[in-house]
Structure formats: structure tokens, C-alpha cells
N, C-alpha and C. Protein backbone atom coordinates (compact mmCIF):
# COMPACT_ATOMS: atom_id res chain seq x y z
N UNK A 1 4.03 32.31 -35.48
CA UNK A 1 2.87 31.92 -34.70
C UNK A 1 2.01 30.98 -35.54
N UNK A 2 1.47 29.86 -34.72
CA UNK A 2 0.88 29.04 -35.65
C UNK A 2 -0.77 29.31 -35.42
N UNK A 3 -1.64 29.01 -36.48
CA UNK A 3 -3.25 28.93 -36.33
C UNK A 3 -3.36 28.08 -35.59
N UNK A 4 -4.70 28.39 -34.87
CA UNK A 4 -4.96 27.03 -34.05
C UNK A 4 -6.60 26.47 -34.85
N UNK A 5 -6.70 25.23 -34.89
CA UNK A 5 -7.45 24.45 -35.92
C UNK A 5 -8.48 24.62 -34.95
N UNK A 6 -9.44 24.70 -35.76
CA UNK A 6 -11.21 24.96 -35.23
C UNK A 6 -11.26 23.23 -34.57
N UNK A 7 -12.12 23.81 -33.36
CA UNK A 7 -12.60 22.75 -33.05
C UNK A 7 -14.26 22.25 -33.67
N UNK A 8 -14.81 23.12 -34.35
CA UNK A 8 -16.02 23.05 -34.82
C UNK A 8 -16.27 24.19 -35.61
N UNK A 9 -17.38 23.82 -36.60
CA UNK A 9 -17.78 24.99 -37.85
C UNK A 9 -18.86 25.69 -37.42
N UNK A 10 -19.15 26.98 -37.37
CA UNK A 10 -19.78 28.08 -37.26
C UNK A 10 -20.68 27.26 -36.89
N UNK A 11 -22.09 28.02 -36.17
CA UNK A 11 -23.88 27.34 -35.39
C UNK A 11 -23.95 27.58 -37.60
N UNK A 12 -24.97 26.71 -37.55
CA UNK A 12 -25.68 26.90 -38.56
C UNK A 12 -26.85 28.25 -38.71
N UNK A 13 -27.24 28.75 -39.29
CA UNK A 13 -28.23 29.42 -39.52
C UNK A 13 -29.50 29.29 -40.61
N UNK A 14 -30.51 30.38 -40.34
CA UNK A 14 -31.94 29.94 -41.39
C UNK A 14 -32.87 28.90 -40.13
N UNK A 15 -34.36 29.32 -40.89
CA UNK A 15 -35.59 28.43 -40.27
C UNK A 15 -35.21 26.70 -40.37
N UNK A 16 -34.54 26.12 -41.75
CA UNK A 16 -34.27 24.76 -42.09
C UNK A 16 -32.49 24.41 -42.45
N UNK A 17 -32.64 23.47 -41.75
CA UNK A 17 -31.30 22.80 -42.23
C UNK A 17 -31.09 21.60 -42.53
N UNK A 18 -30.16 21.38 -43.58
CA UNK A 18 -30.37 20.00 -44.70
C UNK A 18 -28.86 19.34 -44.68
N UNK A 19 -28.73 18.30 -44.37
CA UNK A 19 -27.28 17.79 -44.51
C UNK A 19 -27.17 17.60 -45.77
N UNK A 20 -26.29 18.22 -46.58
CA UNK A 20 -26.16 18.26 -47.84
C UNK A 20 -24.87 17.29 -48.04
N UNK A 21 -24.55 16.75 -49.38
CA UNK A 21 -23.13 15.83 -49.64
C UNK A 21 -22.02 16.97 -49.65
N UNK A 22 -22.17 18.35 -50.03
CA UNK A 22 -21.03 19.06 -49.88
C UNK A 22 -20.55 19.23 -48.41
N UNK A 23 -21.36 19.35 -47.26
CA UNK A 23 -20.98 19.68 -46.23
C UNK A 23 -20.33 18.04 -45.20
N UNK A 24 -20.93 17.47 -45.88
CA UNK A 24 -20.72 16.21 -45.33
C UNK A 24 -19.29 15.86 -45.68
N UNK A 25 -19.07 15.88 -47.02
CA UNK A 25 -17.63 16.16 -47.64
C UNK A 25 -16.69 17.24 -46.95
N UNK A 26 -17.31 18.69 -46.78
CA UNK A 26 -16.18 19.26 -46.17
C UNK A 26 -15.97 18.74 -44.76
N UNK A 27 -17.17 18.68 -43.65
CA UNK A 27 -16.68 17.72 -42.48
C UNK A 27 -15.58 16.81 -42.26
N UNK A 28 -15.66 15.72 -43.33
CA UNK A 28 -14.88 14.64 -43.08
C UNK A 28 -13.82 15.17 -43.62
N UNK A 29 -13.41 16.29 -44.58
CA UNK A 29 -12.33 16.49 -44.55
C UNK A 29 -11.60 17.47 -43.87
N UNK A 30 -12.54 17.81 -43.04
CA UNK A 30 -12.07 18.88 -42.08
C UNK A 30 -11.33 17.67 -41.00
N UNK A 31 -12.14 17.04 -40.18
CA UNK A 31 -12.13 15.82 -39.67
C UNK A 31 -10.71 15.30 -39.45
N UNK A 32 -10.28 15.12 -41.50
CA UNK A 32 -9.50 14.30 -41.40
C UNK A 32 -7.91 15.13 -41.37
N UNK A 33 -7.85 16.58 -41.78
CA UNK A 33 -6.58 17.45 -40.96
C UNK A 33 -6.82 17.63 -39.56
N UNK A 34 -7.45 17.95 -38.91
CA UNK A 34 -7.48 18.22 -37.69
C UNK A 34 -6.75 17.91 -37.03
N UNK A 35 -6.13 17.99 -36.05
CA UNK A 35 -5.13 17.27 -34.91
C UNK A 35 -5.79 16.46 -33.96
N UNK A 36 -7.24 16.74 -33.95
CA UNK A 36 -7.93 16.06 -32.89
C UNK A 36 -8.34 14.88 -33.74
N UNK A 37 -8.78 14.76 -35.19
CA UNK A 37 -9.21 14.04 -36.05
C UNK A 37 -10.54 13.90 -35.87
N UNK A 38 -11.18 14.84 -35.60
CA UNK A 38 -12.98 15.38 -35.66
C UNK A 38 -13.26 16.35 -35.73
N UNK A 39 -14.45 16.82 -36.00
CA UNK A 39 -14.99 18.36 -36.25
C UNK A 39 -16.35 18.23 -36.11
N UNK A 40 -17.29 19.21 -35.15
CA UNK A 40 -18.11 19.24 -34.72
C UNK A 40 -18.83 20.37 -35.61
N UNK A 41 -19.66 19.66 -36.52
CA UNK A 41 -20.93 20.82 -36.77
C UNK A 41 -21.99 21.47 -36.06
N UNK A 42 -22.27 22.02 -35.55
CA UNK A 42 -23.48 22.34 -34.40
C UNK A 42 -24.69 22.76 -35.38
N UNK A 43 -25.57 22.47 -34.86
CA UNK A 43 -26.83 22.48 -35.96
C UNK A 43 -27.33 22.86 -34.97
N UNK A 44 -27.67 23.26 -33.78
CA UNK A 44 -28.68 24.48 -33.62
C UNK A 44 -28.43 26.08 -33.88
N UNK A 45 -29.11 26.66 -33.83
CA UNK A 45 -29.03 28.01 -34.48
C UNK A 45 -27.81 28.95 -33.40
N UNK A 46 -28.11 28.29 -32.20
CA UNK A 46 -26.92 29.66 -31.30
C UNK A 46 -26.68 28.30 -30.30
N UNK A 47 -25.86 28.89 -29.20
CA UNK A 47 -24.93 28.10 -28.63
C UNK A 47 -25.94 28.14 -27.36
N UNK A 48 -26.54 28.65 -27.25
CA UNK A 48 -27.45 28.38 -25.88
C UNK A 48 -28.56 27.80 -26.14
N UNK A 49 -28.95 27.37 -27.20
CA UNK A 49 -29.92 26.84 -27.66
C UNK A 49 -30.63 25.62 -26.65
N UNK A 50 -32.05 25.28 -26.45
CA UNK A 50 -32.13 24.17 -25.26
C UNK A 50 -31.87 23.15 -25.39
N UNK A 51 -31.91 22.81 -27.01
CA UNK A 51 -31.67 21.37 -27.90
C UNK A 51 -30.36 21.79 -28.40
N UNK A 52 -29.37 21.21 -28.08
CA UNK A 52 -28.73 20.90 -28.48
C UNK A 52 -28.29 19.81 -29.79
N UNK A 53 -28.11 19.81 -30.72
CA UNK A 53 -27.75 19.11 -32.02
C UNK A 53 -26.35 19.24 -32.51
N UNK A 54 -26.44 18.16 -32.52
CA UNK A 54 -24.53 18.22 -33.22
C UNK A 54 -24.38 17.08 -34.77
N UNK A 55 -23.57 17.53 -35.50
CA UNK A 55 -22.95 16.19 -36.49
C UNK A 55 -22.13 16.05 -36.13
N UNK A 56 -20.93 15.30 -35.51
CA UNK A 56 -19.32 15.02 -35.49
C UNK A 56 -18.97 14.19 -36.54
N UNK A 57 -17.84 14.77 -37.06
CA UNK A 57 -17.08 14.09 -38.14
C UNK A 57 -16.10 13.33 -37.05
N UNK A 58 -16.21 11.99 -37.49
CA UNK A 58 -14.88 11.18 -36.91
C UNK A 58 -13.77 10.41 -37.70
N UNK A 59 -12.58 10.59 -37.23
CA UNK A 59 -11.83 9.40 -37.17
C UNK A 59 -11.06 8.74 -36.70
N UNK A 60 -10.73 7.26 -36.96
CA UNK A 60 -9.97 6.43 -36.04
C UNK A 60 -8.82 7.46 -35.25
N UNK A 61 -9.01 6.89 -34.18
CA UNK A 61 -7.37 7.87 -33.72
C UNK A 61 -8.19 8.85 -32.92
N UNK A 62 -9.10 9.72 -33.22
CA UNK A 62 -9.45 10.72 -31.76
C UNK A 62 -9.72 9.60 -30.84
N UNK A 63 -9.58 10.93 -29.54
CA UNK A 63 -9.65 10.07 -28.17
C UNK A 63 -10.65 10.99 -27.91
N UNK A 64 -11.55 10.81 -27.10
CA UNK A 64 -12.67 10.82 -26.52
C UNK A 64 -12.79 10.69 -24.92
N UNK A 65 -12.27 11.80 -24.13
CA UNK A 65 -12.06 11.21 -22.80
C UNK A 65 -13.19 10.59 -22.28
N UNK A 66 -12.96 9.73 -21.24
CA UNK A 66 -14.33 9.37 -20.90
C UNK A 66 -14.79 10.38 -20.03
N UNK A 67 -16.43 10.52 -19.81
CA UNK A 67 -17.04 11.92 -19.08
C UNK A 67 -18.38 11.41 -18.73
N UNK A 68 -18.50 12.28 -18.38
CA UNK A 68 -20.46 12.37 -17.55
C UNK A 68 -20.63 13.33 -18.10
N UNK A 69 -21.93 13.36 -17.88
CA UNK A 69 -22.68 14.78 -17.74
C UNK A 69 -23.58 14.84 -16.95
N UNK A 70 -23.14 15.82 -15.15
CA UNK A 70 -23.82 15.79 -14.01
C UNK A 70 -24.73 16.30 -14.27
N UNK A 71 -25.16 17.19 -15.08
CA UNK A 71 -26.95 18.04 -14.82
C UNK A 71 -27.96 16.94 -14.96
N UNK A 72 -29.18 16.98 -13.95
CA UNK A 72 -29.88 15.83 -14.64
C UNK A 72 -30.83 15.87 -15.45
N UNK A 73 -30.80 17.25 -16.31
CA UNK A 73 -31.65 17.04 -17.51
C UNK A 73 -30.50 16.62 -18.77
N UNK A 74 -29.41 16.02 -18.59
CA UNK A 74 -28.27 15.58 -19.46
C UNK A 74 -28.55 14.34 -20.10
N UNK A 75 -29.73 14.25 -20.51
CA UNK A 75 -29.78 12.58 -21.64
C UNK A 75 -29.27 13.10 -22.88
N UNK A 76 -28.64 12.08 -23.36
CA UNK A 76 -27.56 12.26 -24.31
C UNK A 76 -27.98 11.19 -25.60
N UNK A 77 -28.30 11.28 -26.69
CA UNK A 77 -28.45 10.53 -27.20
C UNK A 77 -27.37 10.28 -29.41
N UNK A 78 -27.23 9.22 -29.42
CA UNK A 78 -26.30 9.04 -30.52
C UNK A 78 -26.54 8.05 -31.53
N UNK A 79 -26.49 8.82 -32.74
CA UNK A 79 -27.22 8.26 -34.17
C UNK A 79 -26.30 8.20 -34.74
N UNK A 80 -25.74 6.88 -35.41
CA UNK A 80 -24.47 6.73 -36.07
C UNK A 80 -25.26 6.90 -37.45
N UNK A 81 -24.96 7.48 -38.09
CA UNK A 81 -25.35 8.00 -39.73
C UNK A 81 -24.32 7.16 -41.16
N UNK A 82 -22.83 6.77 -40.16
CA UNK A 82 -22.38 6.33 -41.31
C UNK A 82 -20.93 6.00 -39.88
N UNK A 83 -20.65 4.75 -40.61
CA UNK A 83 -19.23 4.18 -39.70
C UNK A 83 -19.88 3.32 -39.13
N UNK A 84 -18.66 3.18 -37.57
CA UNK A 84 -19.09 2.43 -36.45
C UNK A 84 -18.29 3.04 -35.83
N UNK A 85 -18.51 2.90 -34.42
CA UNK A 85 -17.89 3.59 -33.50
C UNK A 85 -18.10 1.71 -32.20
N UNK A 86 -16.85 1.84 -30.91
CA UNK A 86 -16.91 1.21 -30.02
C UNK A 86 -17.38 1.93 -28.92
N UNK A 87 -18.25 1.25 -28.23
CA UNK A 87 -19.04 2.27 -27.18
C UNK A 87 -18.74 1.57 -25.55
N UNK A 88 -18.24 2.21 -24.71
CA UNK A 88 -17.97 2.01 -23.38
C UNK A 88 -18.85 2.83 -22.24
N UNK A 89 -18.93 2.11 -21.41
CA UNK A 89 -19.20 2.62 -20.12
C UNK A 89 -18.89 2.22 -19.11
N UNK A 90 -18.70 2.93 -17.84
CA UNK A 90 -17.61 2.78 -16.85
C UNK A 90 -18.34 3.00 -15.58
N UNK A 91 -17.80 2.28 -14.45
CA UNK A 91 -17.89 2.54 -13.00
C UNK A 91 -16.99 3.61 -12.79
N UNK A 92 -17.53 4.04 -11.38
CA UNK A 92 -16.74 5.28 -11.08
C UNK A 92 -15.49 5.33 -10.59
N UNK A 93 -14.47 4.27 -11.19
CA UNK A 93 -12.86 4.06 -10.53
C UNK A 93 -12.38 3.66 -12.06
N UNK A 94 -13.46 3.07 -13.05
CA UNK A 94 -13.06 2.93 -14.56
C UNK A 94 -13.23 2.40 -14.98
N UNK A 95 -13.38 0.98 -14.46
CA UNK A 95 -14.10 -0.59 -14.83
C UNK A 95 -15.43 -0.74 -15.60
N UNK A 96 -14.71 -1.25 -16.83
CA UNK A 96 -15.65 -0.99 -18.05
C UNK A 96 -17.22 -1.95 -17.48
N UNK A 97 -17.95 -1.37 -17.72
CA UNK A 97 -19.01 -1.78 -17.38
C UNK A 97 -20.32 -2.14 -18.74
N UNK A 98 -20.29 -1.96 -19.67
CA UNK A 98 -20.08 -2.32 -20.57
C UNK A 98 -19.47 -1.46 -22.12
N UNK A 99 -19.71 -2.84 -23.00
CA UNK A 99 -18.73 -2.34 -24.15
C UNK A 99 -19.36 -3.09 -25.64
N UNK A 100 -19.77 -2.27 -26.62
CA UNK A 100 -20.42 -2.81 -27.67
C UNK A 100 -20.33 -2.06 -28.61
N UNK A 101 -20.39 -2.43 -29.96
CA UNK A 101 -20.33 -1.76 -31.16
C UNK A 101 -21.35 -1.07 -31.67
N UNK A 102 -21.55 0.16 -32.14
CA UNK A 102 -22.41 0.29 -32.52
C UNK A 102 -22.32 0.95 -34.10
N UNK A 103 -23.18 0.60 -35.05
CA UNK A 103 -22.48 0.84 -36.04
C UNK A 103 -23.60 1.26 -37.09
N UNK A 104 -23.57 2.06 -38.39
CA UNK A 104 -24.58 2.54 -39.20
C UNK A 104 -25.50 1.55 -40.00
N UNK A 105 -24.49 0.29 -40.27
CA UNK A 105 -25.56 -0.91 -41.00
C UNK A 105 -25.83 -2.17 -40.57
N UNK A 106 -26.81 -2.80 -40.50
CA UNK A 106 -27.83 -2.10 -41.52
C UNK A 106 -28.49 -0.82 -41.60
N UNK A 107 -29.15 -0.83 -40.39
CA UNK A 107 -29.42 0.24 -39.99
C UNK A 107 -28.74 1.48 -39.16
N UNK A 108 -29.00 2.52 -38.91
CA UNK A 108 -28.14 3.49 -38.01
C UNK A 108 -28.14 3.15 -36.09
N UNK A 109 -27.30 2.76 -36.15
CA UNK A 109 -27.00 2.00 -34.42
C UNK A 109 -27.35 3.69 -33.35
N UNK A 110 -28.05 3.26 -32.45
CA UNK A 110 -28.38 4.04 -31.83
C UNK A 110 -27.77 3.83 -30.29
N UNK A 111 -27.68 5.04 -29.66
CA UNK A 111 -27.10 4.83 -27.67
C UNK A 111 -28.37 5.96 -27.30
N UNK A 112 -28.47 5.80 -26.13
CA UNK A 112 -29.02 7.13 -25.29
C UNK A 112 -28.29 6.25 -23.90
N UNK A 113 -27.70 7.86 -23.30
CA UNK A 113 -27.19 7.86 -22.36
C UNK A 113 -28.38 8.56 -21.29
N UNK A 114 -28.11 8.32 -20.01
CA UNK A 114 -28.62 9.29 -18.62
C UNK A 114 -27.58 9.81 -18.13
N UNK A 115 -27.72 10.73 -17.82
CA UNK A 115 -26.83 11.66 -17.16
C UNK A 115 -26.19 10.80 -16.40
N UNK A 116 -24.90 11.45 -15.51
CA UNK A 116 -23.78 10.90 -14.69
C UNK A 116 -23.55 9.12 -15.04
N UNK A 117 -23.75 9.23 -16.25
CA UNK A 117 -23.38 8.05 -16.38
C UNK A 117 -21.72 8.17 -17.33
N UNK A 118 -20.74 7.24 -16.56
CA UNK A 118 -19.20 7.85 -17.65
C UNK A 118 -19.16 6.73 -18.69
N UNK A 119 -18.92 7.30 -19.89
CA UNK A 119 -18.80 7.18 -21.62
C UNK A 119 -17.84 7.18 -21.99
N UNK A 120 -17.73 6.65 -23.02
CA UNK A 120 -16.50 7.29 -23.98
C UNK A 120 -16.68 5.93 -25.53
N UNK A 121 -16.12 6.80 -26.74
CA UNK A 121 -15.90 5.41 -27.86
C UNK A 121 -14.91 5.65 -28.26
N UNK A 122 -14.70 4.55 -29.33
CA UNK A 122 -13.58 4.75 -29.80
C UNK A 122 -13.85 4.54 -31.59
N UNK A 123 -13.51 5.40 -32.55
CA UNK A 123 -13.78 5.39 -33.52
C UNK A 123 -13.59 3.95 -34.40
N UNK A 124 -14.28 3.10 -35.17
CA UNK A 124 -13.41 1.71 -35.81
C UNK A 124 -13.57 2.22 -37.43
N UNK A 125 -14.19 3.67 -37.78
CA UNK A 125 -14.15 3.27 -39.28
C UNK A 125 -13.68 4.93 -39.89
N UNK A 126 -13.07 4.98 -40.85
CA UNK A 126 -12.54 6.05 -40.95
C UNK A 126 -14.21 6.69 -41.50
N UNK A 127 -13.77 8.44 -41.64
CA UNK A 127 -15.18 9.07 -41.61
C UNK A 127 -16.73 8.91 -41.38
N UNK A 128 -16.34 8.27 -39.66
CA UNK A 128 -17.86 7.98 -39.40
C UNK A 128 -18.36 9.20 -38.96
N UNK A 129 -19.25 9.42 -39.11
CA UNK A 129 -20.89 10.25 -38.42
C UNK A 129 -21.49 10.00 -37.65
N UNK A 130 -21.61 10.78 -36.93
CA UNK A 130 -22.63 10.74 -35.49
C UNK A 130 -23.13 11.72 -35.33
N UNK A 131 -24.28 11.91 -35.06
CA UNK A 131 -25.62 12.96 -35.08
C UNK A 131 -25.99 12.79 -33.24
N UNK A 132 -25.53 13.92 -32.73
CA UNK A 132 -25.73 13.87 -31.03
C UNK A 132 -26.78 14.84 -30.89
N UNK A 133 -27.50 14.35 -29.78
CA UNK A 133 -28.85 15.17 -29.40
C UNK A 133 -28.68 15.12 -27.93
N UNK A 134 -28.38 16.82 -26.99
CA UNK A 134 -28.69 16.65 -26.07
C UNK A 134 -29.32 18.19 -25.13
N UNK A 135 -30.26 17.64 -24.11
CA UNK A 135 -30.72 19.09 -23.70
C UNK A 135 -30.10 20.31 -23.32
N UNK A 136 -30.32 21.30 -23.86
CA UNK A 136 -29.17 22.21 -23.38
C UNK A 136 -29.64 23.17 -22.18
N UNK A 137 -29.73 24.37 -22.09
CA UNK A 137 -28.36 25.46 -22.62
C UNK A 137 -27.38 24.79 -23.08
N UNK A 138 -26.27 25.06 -23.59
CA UNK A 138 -25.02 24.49 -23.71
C UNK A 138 -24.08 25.66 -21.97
N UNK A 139 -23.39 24.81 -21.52
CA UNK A 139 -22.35 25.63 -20.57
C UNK A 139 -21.34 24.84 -20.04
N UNK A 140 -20.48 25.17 -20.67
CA UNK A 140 -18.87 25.06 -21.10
C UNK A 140 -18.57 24.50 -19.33
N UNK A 141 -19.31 25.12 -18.36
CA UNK A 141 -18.71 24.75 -16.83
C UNK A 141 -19.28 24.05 -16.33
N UNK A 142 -20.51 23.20 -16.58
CA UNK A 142 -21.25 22.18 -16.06
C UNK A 142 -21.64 21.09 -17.41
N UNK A 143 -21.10 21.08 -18.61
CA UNK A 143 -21.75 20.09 -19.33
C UNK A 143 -21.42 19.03 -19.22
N UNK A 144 -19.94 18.81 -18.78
CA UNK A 144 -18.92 17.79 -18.76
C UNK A 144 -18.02 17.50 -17.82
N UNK A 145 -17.99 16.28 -17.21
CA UNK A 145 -16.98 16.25 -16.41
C UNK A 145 -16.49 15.33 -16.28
N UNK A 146 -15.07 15.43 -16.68
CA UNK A 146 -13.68 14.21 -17.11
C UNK A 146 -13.49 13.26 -15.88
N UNK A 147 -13.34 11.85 -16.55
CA UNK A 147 -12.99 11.36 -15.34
C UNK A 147 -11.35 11.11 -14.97
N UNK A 148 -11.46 11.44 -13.57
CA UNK A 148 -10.06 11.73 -13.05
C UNK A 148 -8.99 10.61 -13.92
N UNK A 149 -9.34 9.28 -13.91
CA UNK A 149 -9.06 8.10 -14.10
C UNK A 149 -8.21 8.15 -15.36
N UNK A 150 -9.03 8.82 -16.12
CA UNK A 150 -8.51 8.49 -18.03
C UNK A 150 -7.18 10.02 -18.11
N UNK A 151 -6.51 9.46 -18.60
CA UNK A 151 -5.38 10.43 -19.68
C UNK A 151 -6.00 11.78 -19.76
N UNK A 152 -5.19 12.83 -19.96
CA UNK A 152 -5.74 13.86 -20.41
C UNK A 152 -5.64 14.12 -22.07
N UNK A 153 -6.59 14.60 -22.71
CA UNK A 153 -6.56 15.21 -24.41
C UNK A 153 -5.46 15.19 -24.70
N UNK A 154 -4.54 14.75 -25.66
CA UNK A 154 -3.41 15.56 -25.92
C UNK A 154 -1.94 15.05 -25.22
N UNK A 155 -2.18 14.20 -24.03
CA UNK A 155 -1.43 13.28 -23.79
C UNK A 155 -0.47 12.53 -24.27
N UNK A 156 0.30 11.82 -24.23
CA UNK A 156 1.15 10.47 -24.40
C UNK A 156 0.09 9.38 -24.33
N UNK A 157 -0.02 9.37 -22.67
CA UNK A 157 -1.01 7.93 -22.21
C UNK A 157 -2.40 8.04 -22.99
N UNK A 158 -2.55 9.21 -23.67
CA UNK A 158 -4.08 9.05 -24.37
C UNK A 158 -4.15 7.80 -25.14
N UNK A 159 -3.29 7.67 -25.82
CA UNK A 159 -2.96 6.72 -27.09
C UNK A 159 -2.47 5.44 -26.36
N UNK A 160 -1.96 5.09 -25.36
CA UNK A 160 -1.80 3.66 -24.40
C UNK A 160 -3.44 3.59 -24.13
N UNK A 161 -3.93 4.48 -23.73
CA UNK A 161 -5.18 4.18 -22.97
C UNK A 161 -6.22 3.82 -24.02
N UNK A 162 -6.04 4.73 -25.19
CA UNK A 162 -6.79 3.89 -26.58
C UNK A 162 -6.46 2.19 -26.72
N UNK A 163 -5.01 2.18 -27.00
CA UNK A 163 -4.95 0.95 -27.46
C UNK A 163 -5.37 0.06 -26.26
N UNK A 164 -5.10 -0.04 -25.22
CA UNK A 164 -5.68 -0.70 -24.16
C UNK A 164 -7.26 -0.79 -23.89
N UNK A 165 -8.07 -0.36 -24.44
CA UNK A 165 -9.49 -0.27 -24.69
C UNK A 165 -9.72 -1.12 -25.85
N UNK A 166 -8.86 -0.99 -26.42
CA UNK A 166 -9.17 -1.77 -28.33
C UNK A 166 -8.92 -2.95 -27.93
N UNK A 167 -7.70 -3.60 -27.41
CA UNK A 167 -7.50 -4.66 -27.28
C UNK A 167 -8.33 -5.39 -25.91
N UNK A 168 -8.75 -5.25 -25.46
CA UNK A 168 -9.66 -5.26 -24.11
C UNK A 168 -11.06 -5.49 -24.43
């Protein structure tokens, strides 16, 4: 029987939390075994928390389906800390609607999304960072919703549908 690889490291705990270089280090190298090739730190204290906070460790190669998020207190917002990432957005049949880089320098490239709006990036630099902020509860049955259109996780066509975004 094989382990199955965390998709993310324990909620953090304590009144303060500090991104330290050790954790940042284990991230990206969590990140970089993974099968998904990311790892999600959650930095609020519990999973229902209203604020939601995340670090994601990235790298080139995860796929990122594209998604919404129907609730409409779902603004979504994204702080590249280190890398670059390619940033898309889509009409509701798939038609990129737009598409731009956003990246840590000079400064840390910023997105905020509105709800039901469909997303997705694509990683361009190995161990980038992204610091996500969005309102919660967190709930696993309304946070997200895939669009029919794109590949599923784990796919074949995930990786056509990457490269067809890159080159595009």
C-alpha cells in the first residue's frame, strides 16, 4: 500500500505567525516531491476560520484547474512573494479573456479576483510563492467550482491543456 502525499501542512497554531526561511525551505521542498508539485500552508488557526490565509509552494508543472468561486462573499486575492506565475481568465465556454504575468519583482505582483469569475495560472518559475487571502468559512462543497471545459487533475489532457495555454 502506498502513502498518499499531503496535500497541505497542518493549520498553523499560537496568537503570531512568522514566515520563517526554515519553513519556507521545507515548503518548497515539500512542493518540489509532491505529485501535484505544490503544498499549501494554511495560516489560519482552524479550517473554518472566516479569513482564510494560505502560502502555496509552487512549481512549474502543477495544473491548476480553472474554477470560480460562486459564494458572493468569494474575493480572492494573490501576493506573489517570490517567482512569477501566468494568470488567466475565462468566459464561461473558456475563451481566455484575459492573460498576464504576474510576478514578485520588482515588486510583489498582485491579482484580486470577484467571485464567479473563472481563473486559473500557470506556474513560470520554479519555487514560486503565493500568499492567498480569501473570506471564509472554508467548505469543501461550495468553495469551488471546476469548469466543465478544462481537463480533470490528474489527467492526460491536463498537460495538453497546460501546454496549449503556454503557447497561446
Amino acid at each position: 500500500m502506498t502513502k498518499k502525499f499531503p496535500q497541505a501542512f497542518p493549520n498553523v497554531s499560537g496568537k503570531l505567525f512568522e514566515l520563517t526561511d526554515s519553513m519556507i525551505e521545507e515548503g518548497i521542498e515539500a512542493s518540489r516531491r509532491s505529485p501535484r508539485l505544490r503544498m499549501i500552508l494554511p495560516i489560519h488557526r482552524k479550517q473554518d476560520a472566516d479569513v482564510q490565509r494560505l502560502i502555496n509552494f509552487l512549481q512549474p508543472g502543477t495544473y491548476i484547474r480553472p474554477h470560480l468561486h460562486p459564494v458572493p462573499h468569494a474575493t480572492e486575492s494573490l501576493v506573489l512573494l517570490q517567482g512569477a506565475i501566468r494568470f488567466f481568465t475565462f468566459d464561461d465556454e473558456g475563451a481566455v479573456l484575459s492573460d498576464f504575468v504576474i510576478s514578485s519583482s520588482p515588486l510583489p505582483g498582485v491579482a484580486d479576483i470577484e467571485p464567479k469569475v473563472w481563473h486559473s495560472f500557470l506556474v513560470m518559475e520554479p519555487d514560486t510563492i503565493l500568499f492567498e487571502c480569501k473570506k471564509g468559512p472554508y467548505n469543501a462543497e461550495t468553495d469551488k467550482r471546476f469548469a466543465e471545459w478544462a481537463p480533470i487533475e490528474g489527467s492526460p489532457e491536463a498537460q495538453g491543456w497546460m501546454r496549449r495555454m503556454a503557447s497561446g
